[in-house]
PDB file of N, CA and C in Angstrom:
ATOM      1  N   UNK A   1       0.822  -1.181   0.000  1.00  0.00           N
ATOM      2  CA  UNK A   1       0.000   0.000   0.000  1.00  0.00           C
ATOM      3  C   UNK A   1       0.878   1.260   0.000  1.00  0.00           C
ATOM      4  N   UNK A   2       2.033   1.282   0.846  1.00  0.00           N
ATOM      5  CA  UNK A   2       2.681   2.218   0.760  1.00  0.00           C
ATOM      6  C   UNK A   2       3.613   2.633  -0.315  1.00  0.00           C
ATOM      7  N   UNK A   3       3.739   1.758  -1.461  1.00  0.00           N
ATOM      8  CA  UNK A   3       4.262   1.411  -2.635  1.00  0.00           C
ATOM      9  C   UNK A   3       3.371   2.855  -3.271  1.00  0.00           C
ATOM     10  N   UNK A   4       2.055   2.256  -3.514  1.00  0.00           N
ATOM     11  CA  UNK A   4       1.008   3.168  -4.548  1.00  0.00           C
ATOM     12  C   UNK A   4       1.182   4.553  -3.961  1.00  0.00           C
ATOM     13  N   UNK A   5       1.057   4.644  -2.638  1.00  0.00           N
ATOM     14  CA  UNK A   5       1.239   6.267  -2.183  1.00  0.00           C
ATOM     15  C   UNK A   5       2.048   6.957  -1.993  1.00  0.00           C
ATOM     16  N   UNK A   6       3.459   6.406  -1.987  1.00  0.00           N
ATOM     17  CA  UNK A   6       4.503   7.079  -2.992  1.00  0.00           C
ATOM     18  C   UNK A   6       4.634   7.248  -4.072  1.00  0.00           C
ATOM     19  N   UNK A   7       4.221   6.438  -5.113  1.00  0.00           N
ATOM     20  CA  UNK A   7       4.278   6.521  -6.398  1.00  0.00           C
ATOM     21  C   UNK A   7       3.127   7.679  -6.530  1.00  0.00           C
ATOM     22  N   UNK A   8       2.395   7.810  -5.832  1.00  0.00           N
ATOM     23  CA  UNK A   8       1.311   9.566  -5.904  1.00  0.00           C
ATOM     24  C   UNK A   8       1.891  10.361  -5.658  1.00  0.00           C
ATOM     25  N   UNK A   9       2.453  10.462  -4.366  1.00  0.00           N
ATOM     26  CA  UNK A   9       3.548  11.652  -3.796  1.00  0.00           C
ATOM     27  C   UNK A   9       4.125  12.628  -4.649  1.00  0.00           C
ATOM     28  N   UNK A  10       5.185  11.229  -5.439  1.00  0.00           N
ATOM     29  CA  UNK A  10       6.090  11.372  -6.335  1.00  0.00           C
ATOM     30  C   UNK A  10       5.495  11.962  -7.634  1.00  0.00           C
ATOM     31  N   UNK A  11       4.151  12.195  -7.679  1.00  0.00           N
ATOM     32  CA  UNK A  11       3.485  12.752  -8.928  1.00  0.00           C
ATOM     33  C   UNK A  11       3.737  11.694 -10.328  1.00  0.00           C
ATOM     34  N   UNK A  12       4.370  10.528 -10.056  1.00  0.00           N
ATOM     35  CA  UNK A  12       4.490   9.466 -11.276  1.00  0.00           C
ATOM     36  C   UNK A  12       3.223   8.767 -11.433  1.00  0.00           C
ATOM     37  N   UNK A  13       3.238   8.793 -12.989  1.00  0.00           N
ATOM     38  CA  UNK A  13       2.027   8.445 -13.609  1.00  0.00           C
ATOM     39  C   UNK A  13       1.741   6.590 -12.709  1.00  0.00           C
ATOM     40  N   UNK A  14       0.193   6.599 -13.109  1.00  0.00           N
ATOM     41  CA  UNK A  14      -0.116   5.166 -11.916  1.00  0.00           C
ATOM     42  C   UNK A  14      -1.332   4.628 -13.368  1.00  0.00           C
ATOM     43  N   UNK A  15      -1.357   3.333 -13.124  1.00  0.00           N
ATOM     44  CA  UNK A  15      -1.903   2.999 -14.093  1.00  0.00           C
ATOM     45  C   UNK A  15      -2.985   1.680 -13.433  1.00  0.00           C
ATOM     46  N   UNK A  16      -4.165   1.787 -13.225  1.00  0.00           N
ATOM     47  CA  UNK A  16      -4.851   0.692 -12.711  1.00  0.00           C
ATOM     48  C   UNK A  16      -6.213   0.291 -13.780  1.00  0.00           C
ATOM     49  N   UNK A  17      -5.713  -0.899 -13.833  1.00  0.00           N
ATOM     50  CA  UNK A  17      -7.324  -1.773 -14.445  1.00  0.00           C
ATOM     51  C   UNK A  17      -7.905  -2.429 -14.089  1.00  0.00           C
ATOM     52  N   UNK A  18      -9.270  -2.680 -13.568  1.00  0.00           N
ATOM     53  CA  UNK A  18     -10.550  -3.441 -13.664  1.00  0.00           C
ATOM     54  C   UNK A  18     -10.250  -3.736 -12.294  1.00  0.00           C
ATOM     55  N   UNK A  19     -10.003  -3.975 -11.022  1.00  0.00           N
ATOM     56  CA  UNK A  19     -10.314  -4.065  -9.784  1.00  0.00           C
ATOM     57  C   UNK A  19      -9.097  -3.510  -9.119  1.00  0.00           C
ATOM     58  N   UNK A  20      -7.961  -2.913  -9.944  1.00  0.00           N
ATOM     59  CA  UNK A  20      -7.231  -2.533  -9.233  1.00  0.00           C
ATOM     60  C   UNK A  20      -7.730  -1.161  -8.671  1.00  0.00           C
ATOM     61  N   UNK A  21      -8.921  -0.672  -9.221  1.00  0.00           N
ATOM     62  CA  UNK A  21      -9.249   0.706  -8.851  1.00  0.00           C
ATOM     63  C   UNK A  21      -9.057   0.663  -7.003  1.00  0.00           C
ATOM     64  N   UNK A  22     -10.096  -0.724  -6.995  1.00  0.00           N
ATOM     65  CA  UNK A  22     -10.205  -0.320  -5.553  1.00  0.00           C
ATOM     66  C   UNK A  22      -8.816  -0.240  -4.274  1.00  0.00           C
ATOM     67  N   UNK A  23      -7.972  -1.233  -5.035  1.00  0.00           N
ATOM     68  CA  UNK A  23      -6.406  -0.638  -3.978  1.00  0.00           C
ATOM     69  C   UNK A  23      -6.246   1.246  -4.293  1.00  0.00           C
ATOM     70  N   UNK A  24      -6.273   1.922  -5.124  1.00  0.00           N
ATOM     71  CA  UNK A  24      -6.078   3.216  -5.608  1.00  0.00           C
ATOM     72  C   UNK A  24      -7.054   3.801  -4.459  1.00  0.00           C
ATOM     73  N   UNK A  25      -8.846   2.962  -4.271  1.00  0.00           N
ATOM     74  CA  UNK A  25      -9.608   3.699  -3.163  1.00  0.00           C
ATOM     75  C   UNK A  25      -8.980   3.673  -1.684  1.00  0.00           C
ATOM     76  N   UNK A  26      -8.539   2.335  -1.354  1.00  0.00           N
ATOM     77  CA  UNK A  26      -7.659   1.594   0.356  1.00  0.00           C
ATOM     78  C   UNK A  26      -7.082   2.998   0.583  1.00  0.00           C
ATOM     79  N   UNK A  27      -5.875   2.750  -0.660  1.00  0.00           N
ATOM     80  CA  UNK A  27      -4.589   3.852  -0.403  1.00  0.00           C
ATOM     81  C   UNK A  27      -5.399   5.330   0.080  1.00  0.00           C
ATOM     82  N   UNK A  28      -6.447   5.615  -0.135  1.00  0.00           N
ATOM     83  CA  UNK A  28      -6.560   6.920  -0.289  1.00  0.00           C
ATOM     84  C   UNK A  28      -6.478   7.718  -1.212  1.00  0.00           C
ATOM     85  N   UNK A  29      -6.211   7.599  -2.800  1.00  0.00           N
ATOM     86  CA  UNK A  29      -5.669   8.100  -3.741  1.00  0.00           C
ATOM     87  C   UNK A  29      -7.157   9.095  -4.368  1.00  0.00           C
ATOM     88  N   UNK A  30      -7.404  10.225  -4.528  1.00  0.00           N
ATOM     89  CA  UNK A  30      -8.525  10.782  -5.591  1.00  0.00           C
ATOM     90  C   UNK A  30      -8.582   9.971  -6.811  1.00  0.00           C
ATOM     91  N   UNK A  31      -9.859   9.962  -7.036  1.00  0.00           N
ATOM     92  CA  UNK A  31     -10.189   9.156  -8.655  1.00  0.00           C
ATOM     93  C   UNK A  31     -11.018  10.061  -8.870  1.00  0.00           C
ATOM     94  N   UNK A  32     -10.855  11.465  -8.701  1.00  0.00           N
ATOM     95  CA  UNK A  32     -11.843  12.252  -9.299  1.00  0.00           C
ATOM     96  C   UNK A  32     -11.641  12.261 -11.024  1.00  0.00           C
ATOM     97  N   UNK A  33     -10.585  12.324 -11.669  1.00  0.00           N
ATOM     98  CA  UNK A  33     -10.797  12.395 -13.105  1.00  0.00           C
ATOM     99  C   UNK A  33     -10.181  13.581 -13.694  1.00  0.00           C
ATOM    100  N   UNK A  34      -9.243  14.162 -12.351  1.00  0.00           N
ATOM    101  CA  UNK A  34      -8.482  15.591 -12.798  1.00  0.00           C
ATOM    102  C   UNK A  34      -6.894  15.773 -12.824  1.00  0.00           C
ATOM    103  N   UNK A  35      -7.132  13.971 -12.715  1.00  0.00           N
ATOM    104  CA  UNK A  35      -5.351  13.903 -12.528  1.00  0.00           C
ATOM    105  C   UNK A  35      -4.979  13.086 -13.729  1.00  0.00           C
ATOM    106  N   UNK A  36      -3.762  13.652 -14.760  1.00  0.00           N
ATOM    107  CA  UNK A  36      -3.660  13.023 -15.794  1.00  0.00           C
ATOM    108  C   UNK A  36      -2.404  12.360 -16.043  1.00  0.00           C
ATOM    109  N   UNK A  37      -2.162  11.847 -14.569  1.00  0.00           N
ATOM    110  CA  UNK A  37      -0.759  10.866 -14.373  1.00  0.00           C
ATOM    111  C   UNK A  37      -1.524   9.795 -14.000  1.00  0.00           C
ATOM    112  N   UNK A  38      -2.978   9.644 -13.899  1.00  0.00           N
ATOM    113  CA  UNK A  38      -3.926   8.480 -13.329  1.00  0.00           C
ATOM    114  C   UNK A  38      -5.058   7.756 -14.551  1.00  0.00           C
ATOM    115  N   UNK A  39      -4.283   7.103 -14.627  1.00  0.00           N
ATOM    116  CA  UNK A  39      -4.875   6.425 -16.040  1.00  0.00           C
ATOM    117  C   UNK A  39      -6.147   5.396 -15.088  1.00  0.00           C
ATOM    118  N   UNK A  40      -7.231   5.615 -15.810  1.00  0.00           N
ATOM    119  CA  UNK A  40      -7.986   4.795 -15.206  1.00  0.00           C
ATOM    120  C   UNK A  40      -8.801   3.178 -16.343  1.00  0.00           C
ATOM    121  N   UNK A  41      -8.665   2.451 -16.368  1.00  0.00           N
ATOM    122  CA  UNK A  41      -9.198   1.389 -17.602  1.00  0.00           C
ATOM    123  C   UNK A  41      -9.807   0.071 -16.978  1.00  0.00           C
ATOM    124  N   UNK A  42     -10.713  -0.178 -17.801  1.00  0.00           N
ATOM    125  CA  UNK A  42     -11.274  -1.721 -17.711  1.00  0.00           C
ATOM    126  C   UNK A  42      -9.815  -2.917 -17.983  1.00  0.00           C
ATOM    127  N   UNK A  43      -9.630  -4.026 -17.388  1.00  0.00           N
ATOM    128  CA  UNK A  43      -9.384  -5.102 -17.948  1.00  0.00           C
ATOM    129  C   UNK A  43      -9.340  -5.477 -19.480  1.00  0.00           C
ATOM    130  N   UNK A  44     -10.562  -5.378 -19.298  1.00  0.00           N
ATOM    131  CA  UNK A  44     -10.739  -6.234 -20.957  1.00  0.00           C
ATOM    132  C   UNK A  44     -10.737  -5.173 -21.894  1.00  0.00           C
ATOM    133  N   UNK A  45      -9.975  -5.183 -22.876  1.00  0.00           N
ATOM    134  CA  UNK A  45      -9.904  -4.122 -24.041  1.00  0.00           C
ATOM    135  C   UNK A  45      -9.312  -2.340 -23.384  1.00  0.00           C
ATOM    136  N   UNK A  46      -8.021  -3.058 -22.937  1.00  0.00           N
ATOM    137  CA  UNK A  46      -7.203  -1.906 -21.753  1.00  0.00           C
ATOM    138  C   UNK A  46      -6.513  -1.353 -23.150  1.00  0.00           C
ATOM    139  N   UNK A  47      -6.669  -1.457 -24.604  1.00  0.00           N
ATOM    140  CA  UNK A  47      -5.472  -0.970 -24.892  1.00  0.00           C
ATOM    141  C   UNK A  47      -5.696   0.775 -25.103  1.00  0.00           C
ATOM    142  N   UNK A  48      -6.738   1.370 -25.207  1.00  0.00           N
ATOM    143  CA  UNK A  48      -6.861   2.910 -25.055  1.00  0.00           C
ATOM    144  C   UNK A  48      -5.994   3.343 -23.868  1.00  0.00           C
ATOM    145  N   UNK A  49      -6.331   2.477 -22.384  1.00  0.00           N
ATOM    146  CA  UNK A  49      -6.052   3.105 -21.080  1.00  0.00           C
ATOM    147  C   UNK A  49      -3.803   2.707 -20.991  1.00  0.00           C
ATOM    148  N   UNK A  50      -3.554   1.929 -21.958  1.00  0.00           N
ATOM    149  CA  UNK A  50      -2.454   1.583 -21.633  1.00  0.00           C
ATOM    150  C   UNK A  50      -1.517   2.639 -22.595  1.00  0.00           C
ATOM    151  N   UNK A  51      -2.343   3.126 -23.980  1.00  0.00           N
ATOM    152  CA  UNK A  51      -1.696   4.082 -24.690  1.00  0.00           C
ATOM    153  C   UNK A  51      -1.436   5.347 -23.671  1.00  0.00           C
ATOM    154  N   UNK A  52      -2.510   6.147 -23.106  1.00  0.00           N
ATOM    155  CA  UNK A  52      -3.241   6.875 -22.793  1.00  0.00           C
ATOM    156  C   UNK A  52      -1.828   6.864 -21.132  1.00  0.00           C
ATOM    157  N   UNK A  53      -1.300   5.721 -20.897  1.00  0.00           N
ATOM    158  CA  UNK A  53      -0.575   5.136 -19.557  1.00  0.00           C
ATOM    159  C   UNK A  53       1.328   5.732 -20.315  1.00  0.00           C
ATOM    160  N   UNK A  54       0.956   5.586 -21.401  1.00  0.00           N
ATOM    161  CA  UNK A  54       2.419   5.629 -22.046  1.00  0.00           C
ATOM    162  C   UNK A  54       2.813   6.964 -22.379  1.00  0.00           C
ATOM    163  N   UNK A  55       1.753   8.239 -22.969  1.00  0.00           N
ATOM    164  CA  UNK A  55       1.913   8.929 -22.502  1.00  0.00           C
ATOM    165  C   UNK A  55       2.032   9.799 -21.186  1.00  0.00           C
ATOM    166  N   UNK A  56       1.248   9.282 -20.334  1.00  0.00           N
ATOM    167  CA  UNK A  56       1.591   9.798 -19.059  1.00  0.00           C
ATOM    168  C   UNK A  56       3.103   9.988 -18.293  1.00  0.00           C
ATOM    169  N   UNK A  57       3.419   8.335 -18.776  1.00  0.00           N
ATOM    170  CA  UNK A  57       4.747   8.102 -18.714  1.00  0.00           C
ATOM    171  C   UNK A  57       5.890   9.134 -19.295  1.00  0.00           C
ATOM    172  N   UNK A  58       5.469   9.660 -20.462  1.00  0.00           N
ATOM    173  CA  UNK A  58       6.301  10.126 -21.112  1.00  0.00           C
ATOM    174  C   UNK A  58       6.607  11.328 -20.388  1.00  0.00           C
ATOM    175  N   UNK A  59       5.549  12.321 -19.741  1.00  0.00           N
ATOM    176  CA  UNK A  59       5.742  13.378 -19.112  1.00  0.00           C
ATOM    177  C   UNK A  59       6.610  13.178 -17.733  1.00  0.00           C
ATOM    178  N   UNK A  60       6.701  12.280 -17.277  1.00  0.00           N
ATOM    179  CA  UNK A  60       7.788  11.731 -16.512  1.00  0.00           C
ATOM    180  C   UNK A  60       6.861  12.123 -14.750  1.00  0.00           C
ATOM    181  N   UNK A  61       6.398  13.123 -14.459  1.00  0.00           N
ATOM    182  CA  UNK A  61       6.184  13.916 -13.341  1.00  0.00           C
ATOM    183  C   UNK A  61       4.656  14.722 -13.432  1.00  0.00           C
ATOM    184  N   UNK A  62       4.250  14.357 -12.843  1.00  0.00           N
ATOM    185  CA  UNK A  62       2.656  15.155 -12.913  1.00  0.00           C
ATOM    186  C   UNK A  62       2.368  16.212 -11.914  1.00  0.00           C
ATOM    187  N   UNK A  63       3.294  17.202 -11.995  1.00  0.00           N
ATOM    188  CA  UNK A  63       3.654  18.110 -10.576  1.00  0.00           C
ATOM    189  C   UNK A  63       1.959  18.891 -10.293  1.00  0.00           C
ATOM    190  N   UNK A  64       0.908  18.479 -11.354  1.00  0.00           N
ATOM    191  CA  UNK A  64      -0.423  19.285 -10.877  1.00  0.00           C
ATOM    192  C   UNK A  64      -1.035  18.327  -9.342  1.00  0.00           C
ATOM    193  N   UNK A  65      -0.589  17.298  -9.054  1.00  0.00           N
ATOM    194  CA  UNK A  65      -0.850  16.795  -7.963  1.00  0.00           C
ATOM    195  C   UNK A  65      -0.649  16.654  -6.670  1.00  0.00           C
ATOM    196  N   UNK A  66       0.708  17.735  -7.110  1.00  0.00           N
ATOM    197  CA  UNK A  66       1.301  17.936  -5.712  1.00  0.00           C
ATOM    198  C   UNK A  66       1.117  18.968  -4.828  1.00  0.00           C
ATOM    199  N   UNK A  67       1.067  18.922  -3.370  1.00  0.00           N
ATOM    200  CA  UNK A  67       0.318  19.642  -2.388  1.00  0.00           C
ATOM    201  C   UNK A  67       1.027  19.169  -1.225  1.00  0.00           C
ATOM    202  N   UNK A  68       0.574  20.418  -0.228  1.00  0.00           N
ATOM    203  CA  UNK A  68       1.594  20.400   0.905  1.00  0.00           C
ATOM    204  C   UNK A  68       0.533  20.910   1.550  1.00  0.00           C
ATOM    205  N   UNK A  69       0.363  19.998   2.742  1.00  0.00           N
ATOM    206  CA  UNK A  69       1.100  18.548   2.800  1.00  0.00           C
ATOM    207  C   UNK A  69       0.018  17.656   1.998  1.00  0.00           C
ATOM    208  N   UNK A  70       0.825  16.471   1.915  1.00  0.00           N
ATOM    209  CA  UNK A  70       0.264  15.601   0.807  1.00  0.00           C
ATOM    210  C   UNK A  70      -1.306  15.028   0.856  1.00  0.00           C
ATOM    211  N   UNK A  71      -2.174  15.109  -0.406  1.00  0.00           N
ATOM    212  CA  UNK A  71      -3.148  14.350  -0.294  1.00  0.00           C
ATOM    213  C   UNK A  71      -3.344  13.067   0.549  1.00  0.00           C
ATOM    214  N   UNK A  72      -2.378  12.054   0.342  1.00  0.00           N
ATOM    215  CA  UNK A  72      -2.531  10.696   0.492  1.00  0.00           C
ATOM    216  C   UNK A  72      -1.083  10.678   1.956  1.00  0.00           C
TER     217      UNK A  72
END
């Protein structure tokens, strides 16, 4: 758990499909839909959410998520 909420901290893109949402809810993480280092996708037919994961990646840092002190 403490894995995923560093990897938020850290503003690095996070990528969850089809029941992983709910570890993203445990952790505490927003799934509001305004964070675009948070790829959100179904399981089955993930390949939009995994493109969509690769760019995120590419931006390396999603500094619109960061806050003091931290969300999560």
């Amino acid at each position: 758990m403490e894995f995923v909420k560093d990897q938020f901290r850290h503003c690095k893109a996070i990528l969850a499909l089809g029941a992983s949402r709910s570890l993203l809810e445990q952790a505490g993480i927003p799934l509001d839909g305004a964070d675009t280092g948070l790829v959100l996708g179904q399981a089955k037919g993930a390949g939009a959410a995994i493109e969509a994961f690769i760019g995120a990646v590419a931006m390396h840092r999603h500094f619109g998520r960061e806050s003091d002190p931290p969300l999560v």
